[in-house]
Protein backbone atom coordinates (compact mmCIF):
# COMPACT_ATOMS: atom_id res chain seq x y z
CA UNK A 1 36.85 28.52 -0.13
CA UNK A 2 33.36 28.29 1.17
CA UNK A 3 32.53 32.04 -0.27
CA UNK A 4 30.34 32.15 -3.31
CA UNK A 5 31.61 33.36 -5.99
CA UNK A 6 29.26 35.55 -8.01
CA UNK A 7 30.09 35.87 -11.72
CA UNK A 8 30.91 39.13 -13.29
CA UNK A 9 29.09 40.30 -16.23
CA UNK A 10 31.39 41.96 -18.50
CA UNK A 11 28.95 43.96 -20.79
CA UNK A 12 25.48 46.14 -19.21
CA UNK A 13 22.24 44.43 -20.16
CA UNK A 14 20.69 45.46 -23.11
CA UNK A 15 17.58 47.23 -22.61
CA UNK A 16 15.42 47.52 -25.70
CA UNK A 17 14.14 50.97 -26.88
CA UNK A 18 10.28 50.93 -27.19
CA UNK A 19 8.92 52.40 -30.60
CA UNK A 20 7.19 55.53 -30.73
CA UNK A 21 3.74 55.83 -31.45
CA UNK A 22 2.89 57.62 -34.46
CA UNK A 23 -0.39 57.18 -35.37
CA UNK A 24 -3.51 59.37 -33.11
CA UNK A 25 -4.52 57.67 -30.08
CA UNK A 26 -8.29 57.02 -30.64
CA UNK A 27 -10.89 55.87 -27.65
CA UNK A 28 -11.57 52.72 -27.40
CA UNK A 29 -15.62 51.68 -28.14
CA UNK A 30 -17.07 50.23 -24.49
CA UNK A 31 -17.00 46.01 -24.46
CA UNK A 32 -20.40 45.09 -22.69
CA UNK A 33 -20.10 42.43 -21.29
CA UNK A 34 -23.09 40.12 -20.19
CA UNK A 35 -23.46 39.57 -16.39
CA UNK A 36 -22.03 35.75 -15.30
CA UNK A 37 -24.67 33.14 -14.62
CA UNK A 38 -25.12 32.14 -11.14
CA UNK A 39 -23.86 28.85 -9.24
CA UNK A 40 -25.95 25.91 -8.35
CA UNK A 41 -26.45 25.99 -4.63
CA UNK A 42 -25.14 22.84 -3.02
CA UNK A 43 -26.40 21.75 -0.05
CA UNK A 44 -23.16 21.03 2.30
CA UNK A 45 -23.36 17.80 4.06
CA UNK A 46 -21.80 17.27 7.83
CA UNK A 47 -20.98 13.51 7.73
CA UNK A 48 -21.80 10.30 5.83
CA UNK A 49 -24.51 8.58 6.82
CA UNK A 50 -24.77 4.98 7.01
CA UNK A 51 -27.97 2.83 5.73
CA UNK A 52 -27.72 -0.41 8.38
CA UNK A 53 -27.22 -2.63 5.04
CA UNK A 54 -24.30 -0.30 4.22
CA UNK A 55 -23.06 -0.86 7.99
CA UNK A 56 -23.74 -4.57 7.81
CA UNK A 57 -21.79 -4.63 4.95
CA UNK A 58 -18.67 -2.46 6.00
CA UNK A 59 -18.77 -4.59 9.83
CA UNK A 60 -18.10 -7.86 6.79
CA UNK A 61 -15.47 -6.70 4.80
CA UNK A 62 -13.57 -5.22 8.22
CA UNK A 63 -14.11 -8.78 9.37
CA UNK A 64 -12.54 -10.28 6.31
CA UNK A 65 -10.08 -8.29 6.47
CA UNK A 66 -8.45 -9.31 10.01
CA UNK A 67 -9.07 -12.50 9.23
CA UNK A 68 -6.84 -12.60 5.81
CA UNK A 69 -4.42 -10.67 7.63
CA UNK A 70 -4.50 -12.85 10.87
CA UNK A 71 -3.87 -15.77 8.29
CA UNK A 72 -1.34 -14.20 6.81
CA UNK A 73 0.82 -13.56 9.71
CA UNK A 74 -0.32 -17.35 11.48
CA UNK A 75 0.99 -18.83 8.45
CA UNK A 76 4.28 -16.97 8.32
CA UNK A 77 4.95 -17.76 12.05
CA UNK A 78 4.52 -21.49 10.97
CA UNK A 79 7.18 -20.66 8.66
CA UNK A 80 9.83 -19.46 10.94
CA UNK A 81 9.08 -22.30 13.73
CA UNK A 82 9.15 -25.12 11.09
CA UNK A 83 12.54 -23.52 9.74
CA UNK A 84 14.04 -22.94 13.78
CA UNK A 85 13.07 -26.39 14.25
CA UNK A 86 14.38 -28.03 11.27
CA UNK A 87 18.14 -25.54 11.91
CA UNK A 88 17.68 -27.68 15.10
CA UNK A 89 17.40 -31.47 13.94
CA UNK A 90 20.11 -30.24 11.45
CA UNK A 91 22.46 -28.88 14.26
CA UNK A 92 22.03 -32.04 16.37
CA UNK A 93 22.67 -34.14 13.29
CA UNK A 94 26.22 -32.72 12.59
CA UNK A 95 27.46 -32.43 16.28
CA UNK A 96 26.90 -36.37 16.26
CA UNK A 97 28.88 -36.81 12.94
CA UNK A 98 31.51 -34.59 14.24
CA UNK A 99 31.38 -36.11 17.61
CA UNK A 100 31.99 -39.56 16.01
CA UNK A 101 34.51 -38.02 13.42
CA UNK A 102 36.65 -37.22 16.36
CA UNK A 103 36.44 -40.50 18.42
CA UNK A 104 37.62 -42.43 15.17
CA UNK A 105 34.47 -44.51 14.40
């Protein structure tokens, strides 16, 4: 079951027959070709360096960026306390109601 199955081919592939040549074999007449122009040197660089206005300015945007994402996750922990506390009035609320269903108020 877990064999593969290879297919059988019923008929041998058909090779074609290549045509003979009949006309004289002459020599070719030498391509010159022109020698390639050389690269522009490039002078390889180690690191980046940093002008201090380029620093100053990198420091500013990592700076902005903690504090956008510090607000971000502040205000979505205001979220889930304002919704715990509000599941808790809510709870409260209807264990009173049932409470006073069942005493027959």
């Amino acid at each position: 079951m877990l064999q593969p199955r290879i297919p059988v081919n019923p008929l041998p592939p058909v090779h074609p027959i290549p045509p003979t040549r009949t006309e004289p074999v002459t020599t070719p007449t030498p391509i010159v070709v022109p020698a390639p122009a050389p690269a522009p040197s490039t002078t390889p660089r180690g690191s980046v360096q940093l002008t201090p206005g380029s620093a100053v300015a990198l420091a500013a945007g990592g700076g902005a960026v903690v504090l956008v994402v510090g607000a971000v996750l502040v205000s979505m922990l205001l979220a889930v306390a304002i919704s715990a506390a509000s599941i808790a009035v809510v709870a409260v609320v209807l264990r009173l109601l049932v409470r006073d269903m069942q005493k027959g108020r």
